[in-house]
N, C-alpha and C. Protein backbone atom coordinates (compact mmCIF):
# COMPACT_ATOMS: atom_id res chain seq x y z
N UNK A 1 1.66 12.64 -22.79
CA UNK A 1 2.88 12.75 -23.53
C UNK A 1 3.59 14.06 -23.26
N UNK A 2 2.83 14.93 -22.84
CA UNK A 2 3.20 16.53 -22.25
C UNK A 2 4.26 16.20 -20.91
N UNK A 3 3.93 15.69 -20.75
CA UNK A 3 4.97 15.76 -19.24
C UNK A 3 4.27 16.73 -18.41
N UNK A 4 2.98 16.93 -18.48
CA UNK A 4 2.51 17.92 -17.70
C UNK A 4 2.14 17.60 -16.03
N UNK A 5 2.07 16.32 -16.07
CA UNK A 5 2.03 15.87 -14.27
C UNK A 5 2.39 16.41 -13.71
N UNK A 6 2.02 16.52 -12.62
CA UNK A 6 2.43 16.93 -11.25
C UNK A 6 3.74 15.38 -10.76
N UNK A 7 4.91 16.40 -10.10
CA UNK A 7 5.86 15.41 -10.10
C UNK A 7 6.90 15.37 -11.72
N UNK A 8 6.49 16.18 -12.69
CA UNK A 8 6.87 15.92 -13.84
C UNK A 8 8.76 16.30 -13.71
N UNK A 9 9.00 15.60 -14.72
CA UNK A 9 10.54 15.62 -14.60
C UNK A 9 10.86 14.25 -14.15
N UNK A 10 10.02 13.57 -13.34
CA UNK A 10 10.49 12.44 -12.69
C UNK A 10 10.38 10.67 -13.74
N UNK A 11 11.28 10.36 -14.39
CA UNK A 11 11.38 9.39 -14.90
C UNK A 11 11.07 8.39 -14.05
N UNK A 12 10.26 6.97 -14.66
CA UNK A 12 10.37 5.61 -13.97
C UNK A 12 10.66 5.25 -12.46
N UNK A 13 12.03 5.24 -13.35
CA UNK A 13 12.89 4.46 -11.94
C UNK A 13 12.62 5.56 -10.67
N UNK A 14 12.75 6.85 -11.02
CA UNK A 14 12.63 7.82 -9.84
C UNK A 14 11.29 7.44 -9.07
N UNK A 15 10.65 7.25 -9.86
CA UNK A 15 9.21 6.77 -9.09
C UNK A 15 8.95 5.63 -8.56
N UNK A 16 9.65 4.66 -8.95
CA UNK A 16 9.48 3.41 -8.31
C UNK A 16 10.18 3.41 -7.31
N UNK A 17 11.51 4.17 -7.30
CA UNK A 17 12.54 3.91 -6.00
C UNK A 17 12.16 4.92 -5.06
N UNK A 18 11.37 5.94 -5.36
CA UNK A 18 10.63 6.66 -4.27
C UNK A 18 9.49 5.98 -3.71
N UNK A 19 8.52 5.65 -4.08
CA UNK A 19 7.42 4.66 -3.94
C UNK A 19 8.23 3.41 -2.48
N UNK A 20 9.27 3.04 -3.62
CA UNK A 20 10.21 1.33 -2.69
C UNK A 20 10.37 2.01 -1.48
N UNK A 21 11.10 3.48 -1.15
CA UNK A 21 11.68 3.94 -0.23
C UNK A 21 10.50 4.42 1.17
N UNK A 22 9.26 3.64 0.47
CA UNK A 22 8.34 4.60 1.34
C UNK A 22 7.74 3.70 2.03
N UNK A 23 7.60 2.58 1.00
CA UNK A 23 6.78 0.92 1.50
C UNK A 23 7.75 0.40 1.94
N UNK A 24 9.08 0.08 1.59
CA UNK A 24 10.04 -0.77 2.52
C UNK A 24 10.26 -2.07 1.64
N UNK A 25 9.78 -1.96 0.48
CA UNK A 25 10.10 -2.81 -0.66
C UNK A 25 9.37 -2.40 -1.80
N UNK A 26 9.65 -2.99 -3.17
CA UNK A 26 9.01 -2.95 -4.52
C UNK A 26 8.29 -3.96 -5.17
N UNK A 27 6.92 -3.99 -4.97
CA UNK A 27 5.88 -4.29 -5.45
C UNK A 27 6.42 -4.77 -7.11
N UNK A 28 6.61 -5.88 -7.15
CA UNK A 28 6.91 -6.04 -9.16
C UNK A 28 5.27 -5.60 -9.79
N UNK A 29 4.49 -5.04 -9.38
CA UNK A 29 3.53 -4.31 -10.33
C UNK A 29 4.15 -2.86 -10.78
N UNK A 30 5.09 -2.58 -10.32
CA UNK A 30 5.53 -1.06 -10.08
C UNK A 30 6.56 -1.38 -11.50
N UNK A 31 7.58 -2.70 -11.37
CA UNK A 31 8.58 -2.39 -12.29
C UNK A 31 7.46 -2.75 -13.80
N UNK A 32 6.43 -3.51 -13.35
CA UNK A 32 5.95 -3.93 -14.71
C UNK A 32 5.11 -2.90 -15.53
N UNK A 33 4.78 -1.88 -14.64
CA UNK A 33 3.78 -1.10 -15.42
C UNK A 33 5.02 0.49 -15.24
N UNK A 34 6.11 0.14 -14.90
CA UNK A 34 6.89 1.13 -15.47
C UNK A 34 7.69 1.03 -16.65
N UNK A 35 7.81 -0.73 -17.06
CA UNK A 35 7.76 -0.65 -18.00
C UNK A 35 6.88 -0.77 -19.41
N UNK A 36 5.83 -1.20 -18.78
CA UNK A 36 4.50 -0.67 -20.00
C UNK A 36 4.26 0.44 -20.70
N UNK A 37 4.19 1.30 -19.56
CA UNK A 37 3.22 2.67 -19.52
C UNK A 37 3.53 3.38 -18.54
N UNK A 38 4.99 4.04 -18.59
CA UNK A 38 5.44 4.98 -17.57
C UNK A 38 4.36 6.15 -17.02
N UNK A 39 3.66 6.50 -17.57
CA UNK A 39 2.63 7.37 -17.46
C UNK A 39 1.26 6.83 -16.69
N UNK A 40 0.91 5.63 -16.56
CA UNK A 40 0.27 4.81 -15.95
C UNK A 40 1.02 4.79 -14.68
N UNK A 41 2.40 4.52 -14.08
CA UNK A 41 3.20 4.31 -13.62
C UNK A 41 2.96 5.90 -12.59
N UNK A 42 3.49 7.09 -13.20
CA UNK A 42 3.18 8.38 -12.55
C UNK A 42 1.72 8.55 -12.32
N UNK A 43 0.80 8.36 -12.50
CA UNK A 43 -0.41 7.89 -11.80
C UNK A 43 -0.71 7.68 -10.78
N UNK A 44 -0.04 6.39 -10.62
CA UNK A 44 -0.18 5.54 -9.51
C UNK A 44 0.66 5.91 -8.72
N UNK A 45 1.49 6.75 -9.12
CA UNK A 45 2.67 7.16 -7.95
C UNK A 45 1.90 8.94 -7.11
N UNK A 46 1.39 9.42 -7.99
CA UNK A 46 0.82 10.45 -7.25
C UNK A 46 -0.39 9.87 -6.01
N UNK A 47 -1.35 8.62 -6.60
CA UNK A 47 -2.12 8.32 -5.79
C UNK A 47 -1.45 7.73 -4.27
N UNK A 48 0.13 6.92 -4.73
CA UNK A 48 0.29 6.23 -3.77
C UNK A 48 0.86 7.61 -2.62
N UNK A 49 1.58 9.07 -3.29
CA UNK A 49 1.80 9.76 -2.30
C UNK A 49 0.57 9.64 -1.02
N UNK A 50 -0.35 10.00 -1.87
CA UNK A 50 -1.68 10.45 -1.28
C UNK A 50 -1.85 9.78 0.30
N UNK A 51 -1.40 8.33 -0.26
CA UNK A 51 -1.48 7.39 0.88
C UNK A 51 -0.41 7.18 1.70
N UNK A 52 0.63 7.52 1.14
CA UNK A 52 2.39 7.44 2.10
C UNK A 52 2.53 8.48 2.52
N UNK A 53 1.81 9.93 2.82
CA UNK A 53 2.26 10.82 2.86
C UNK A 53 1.43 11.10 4.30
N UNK A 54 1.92 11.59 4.98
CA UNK A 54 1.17 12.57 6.22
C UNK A 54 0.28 13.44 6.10
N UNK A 55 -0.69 13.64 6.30
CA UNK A 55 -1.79 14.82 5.82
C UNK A 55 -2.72 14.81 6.93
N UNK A 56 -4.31 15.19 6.83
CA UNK A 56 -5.29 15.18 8.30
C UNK A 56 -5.04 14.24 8.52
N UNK A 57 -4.71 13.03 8.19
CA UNK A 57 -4.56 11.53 8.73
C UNK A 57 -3.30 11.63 8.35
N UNK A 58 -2.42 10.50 9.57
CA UNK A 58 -1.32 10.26 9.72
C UNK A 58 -1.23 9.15 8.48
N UNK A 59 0.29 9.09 7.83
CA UNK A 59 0.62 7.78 6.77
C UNK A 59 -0.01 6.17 7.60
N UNK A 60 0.80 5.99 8.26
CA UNK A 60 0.01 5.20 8.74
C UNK A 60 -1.54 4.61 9.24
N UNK A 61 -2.41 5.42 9.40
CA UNK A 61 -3.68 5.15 9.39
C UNK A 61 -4.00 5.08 8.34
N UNK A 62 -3.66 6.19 7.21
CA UNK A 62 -4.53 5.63 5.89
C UNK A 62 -3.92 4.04 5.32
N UNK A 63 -2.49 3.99 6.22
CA UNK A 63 -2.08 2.42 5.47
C UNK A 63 -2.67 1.56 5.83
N UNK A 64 -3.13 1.67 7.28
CA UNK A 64 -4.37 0.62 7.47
C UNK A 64 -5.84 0.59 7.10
N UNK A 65 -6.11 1.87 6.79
CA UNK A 65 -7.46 1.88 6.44
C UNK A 65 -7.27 1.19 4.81
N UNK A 66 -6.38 1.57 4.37
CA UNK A 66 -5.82 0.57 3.34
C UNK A 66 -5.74 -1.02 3.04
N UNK A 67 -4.90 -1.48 4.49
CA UNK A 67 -5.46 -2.85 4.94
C UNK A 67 -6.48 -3.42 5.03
N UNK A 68 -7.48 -2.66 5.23
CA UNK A 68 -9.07 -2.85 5.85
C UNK A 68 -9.56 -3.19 4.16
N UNK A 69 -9.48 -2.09 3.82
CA UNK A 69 -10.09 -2.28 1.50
C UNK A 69 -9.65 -3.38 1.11
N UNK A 70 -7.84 -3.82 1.00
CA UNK A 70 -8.34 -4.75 0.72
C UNK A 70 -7.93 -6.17 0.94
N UNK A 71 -8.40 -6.09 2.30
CA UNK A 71 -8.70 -7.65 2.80
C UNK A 71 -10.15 -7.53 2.44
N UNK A 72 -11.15 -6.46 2.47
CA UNK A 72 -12.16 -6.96 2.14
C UNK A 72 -12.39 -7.41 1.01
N UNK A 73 -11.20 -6.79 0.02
CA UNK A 73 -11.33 -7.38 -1.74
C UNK A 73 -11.08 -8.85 -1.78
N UNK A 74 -10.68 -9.40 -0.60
CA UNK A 74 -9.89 -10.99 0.02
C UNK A 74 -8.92 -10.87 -1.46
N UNK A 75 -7.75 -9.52 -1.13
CA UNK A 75 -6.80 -10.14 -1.90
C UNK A 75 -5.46 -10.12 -1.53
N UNK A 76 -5.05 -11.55 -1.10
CA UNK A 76 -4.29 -11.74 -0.25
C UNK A 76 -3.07 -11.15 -0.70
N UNK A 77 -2.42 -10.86 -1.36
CA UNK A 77 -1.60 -10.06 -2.30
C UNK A 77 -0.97 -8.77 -1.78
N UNK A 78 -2.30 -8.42 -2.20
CA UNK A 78 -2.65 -6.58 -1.73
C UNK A 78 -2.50 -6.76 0.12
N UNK A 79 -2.78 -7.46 0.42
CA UNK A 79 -2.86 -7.62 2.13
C UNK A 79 -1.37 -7.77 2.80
N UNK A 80 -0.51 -8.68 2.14
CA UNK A 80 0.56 -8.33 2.40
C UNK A 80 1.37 -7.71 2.11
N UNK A 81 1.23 -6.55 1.05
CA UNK A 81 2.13 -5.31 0.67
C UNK A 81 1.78 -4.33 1.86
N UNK A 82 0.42 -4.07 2.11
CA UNK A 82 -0.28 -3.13 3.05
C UNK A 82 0.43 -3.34 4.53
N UNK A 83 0.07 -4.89 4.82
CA UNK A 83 0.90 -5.40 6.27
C UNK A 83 2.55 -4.91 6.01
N UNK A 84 3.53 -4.84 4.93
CA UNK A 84 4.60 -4.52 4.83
C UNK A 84 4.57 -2.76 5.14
N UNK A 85 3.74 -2.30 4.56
CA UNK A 85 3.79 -1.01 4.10
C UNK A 85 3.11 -0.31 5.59
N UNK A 86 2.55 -1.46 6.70
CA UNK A 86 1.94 -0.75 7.57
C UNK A 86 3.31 -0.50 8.43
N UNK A 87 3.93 -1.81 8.67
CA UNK A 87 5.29 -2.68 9.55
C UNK A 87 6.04 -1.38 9.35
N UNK A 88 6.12 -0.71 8.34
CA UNK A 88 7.73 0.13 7.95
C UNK A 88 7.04 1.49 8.33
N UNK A 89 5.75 1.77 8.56
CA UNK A 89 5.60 2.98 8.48
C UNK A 89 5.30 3.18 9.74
N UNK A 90 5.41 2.73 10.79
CA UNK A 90 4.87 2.77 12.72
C UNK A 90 3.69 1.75 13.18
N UNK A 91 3.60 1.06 12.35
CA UNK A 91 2.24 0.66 13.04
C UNK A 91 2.55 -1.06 13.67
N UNK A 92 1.71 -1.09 14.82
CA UNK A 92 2.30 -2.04 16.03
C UNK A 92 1.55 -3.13 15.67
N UNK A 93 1.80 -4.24 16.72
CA UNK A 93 1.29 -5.49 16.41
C UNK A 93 -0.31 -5.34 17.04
N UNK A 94 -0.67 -4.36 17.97
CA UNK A 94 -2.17 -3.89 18.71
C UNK A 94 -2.49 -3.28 17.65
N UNK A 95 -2.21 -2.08 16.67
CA UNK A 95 -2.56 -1.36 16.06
C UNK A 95 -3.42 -2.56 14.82
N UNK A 96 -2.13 -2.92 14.55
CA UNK A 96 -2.80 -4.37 13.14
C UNK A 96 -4.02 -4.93 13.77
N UNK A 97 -3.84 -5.99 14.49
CA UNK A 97 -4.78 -6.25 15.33
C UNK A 97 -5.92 -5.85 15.69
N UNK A 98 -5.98 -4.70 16.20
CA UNK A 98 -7.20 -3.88 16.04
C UNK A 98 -8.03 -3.61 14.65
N UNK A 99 -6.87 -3.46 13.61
CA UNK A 99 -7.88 -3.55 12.43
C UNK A 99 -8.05 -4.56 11.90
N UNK A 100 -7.44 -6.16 12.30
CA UNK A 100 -7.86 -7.37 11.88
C UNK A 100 -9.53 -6.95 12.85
N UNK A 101 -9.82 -6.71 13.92
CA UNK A 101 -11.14 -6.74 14.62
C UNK A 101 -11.91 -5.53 13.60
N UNK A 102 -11.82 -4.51 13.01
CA UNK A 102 -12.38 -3.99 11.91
C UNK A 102 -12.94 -4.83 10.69
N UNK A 103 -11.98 -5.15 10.94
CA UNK A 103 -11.81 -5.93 9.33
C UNK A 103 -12.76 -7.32 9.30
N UNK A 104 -12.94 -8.45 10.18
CA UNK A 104 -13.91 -9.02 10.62
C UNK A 104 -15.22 -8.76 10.83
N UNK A 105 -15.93 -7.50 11.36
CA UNK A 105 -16.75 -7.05 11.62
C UNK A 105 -17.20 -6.22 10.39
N UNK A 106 -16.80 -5.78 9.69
CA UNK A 106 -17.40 -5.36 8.82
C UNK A 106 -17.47 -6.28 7.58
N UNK A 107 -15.93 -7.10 7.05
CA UNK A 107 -15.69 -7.58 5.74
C UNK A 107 -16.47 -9.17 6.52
N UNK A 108 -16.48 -9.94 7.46
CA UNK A 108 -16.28 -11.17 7.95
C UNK A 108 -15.11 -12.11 7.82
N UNK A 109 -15.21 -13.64 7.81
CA UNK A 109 -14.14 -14.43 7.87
C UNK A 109 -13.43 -14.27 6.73
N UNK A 110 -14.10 -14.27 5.96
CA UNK A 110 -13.17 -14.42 4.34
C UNK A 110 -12.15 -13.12 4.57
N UNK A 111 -12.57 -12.12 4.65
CA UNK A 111 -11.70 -10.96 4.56
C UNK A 111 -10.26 -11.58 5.43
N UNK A 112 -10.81 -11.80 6.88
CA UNK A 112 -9.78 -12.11 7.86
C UNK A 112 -9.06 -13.23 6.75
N UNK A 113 -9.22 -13.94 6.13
CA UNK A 113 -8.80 -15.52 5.80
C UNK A 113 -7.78 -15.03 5.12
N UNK A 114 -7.74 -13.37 4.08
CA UNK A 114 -7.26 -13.19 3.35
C UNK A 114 -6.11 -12.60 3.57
N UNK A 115 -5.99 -12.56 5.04
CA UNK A 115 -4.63 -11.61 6.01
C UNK A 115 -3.78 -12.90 6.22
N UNK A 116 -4.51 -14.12 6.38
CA UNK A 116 -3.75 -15.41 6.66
C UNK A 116 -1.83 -14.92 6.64
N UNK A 117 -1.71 -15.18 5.38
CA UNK A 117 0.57 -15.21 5.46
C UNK A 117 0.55 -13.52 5.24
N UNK A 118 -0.63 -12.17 5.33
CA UNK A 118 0.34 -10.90 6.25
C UNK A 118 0.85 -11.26 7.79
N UNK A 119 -0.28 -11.77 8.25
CA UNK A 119 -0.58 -12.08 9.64
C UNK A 119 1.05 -12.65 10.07
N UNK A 120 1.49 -13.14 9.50
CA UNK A 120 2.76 -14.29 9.82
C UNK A 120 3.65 -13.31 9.94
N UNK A 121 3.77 -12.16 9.40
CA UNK A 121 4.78 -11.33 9.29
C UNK A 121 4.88 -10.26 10.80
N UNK A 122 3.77 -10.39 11.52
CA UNK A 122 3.84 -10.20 13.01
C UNK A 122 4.50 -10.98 13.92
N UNK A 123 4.78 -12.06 13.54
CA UNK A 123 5.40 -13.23 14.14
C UNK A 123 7.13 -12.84 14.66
């Protein structure tokens, strides 16, 4: 209730349309839990820097190593925000690919099964 976050000052919408501006669309978990629990909301927006942001690993690799979690959760959902969020941030149709062959080998078929309609979005 302090507003003491890191990022503080930043209302809702600022966070969701920064978040949108980074993935290349808006996740309706973003508008729904900004309007729940804006503070839940700045949360998840510091974690998602973590992952949109450039650091020892490039944005893009952690977006796929991202991909990799969770297709193994087989949740097809989460698989195509990640495939969106990989598409907008540099990453190629070899690059995906290569971590569909990750992603098999460690998670197996189900994981792969769960990329099914990201997969389409290479098309």
């Amino acid at each position: 209730m302090s507003g003491e976050h890191k990022g503080k000052g930043h209302g809702h919408r600022e966070i969701i349309d920064d978040m949108s501006g980074k993935l290349g669309f808006t996740p309706q978990i973003l508008e729904t839990l900004g309007e729940l629990e804006p503070e839940s909301l700045q949360k998840y927006g510091m974690c998602n820097d973590k992952i949109l942001s450039d650091g020892a690993l490039p944005a893009k690799t952690k977006i796929l190593m991202s991909l990799a979690v969770v297709a193994s959760k087989q949740c097809e959902r989460c698989v195509i925000s990640q495939m969106q969020s990989a598409l907008k941030n540099g990453a190629t149709k070899e690059e995906i690919m290569e971590a569909m062959d990750v992603i098999f080998i460690t998670s197996g078929a189900p994981a792969v099964a769960a990329c099914r309609d990201a997969l389409k979005l290479l098309m």
